[in-house]
N, C-alpha and C. Protein backbone atom coordinates (compact mmCIF):
# COMPACT_ATOMS: atom_id res chain seq x y z
N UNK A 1 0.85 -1.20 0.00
CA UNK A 1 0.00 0.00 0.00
C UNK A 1 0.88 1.25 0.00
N UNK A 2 1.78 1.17 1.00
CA UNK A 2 2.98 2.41 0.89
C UNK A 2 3.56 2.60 -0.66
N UNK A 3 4.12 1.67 -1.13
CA UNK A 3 5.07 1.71 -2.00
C UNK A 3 3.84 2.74 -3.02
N UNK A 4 2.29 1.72 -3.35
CA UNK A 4 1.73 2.59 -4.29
C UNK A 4 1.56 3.88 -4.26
N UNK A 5 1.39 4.12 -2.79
CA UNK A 5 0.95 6.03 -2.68
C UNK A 5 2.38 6.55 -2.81
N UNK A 6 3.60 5.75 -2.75
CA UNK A 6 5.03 6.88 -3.20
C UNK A 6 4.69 6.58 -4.78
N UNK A 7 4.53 5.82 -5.19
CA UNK A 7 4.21 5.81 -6.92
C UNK A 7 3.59 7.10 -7.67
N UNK A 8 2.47 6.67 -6.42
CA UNK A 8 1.34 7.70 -6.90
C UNK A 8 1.50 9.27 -6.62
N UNK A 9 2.30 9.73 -5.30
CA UNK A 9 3.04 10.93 -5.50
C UNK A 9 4.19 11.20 -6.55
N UNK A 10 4.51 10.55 -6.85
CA UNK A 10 5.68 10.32 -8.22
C UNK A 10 5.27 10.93 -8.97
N UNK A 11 4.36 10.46 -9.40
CA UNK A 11 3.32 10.56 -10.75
C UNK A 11 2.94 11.89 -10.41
N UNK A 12 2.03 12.34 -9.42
CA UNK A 12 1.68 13.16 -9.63
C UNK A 12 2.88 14.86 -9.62
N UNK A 13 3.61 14.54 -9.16
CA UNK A 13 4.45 15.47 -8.84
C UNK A 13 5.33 15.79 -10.20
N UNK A 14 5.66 14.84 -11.02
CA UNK A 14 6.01 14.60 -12.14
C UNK A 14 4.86 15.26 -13.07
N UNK A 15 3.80 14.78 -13.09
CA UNK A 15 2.89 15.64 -13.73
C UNK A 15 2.62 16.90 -14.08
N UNK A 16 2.95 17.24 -12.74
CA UNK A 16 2.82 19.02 -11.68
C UNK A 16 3.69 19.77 -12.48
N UNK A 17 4.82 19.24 -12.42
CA UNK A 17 6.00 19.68 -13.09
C UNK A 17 6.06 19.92 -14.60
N UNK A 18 5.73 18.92 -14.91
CA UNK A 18 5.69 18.62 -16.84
C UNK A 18 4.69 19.51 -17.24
N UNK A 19 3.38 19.88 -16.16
CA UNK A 19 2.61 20.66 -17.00
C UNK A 19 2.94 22.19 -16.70
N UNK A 20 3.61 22.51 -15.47
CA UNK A 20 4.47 24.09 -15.48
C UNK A 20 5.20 24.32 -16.15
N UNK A 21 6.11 23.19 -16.62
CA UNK A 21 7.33 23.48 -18.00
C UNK A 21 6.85 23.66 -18.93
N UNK A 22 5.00 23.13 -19.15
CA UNK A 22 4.92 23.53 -20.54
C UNK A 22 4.25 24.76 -20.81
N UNK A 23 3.33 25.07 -19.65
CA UNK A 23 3.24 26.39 -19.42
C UNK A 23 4.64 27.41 -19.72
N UNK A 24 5.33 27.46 -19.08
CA UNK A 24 6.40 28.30 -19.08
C UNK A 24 7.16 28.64 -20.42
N UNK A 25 6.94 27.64 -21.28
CA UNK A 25 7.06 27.63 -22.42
C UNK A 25 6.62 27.73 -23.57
N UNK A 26 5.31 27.47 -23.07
CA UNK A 26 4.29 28.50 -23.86
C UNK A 26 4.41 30.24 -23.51
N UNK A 27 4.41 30.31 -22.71
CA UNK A 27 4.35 31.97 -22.22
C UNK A 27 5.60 32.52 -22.46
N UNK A 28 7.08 31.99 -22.50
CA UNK A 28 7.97 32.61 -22.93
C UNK A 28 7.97 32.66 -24.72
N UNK A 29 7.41 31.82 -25.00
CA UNK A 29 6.85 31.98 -26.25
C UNK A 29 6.13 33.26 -27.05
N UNK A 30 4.95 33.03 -26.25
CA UNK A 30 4.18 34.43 -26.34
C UNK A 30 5.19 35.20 -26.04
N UNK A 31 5.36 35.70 -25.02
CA UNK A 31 5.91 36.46 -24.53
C UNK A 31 7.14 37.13 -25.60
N UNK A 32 7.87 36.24 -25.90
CA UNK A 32 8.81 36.29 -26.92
C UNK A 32 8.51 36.82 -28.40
N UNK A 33 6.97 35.88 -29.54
CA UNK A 33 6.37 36.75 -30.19
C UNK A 33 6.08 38.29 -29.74
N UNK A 34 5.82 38.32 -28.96
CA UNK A 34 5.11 39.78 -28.18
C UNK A 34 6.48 40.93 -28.19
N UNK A 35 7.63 40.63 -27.71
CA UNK A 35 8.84 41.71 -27.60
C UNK A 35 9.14 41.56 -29.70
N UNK A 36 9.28 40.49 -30.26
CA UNK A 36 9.72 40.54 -31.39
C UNK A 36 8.47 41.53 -31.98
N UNK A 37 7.52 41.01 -32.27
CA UNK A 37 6.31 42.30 -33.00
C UNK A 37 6.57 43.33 -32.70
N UNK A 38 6.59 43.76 -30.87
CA UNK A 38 6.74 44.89 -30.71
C UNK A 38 7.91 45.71 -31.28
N UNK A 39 9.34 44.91 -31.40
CA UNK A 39 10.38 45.28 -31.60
C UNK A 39 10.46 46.16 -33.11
N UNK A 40 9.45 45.98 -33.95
CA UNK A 40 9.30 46.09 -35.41
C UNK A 40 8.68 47.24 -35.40
């Protein structure tokens, strides 16, 4: 039962993560279109 709920924090924490990196990378994105347009 232990071992599954460290699995299962694994997972989720891993998750947590993978979906802020892709956030962050979307928005430096934008963000990035956004200074280049402006830059013009």
């Amino acid at each position: 039962m232990t071992k599954l709920r460290v699995i299962l924090r694994c997972l989720v924490t891993f998750t947590i993560g993978l979906l802020m990196a892709v956030l962050a990378i979307r928005f430096g994105e934008a963000l990035w279109r956004a200074m280049t347009s402006y830059g013009r």
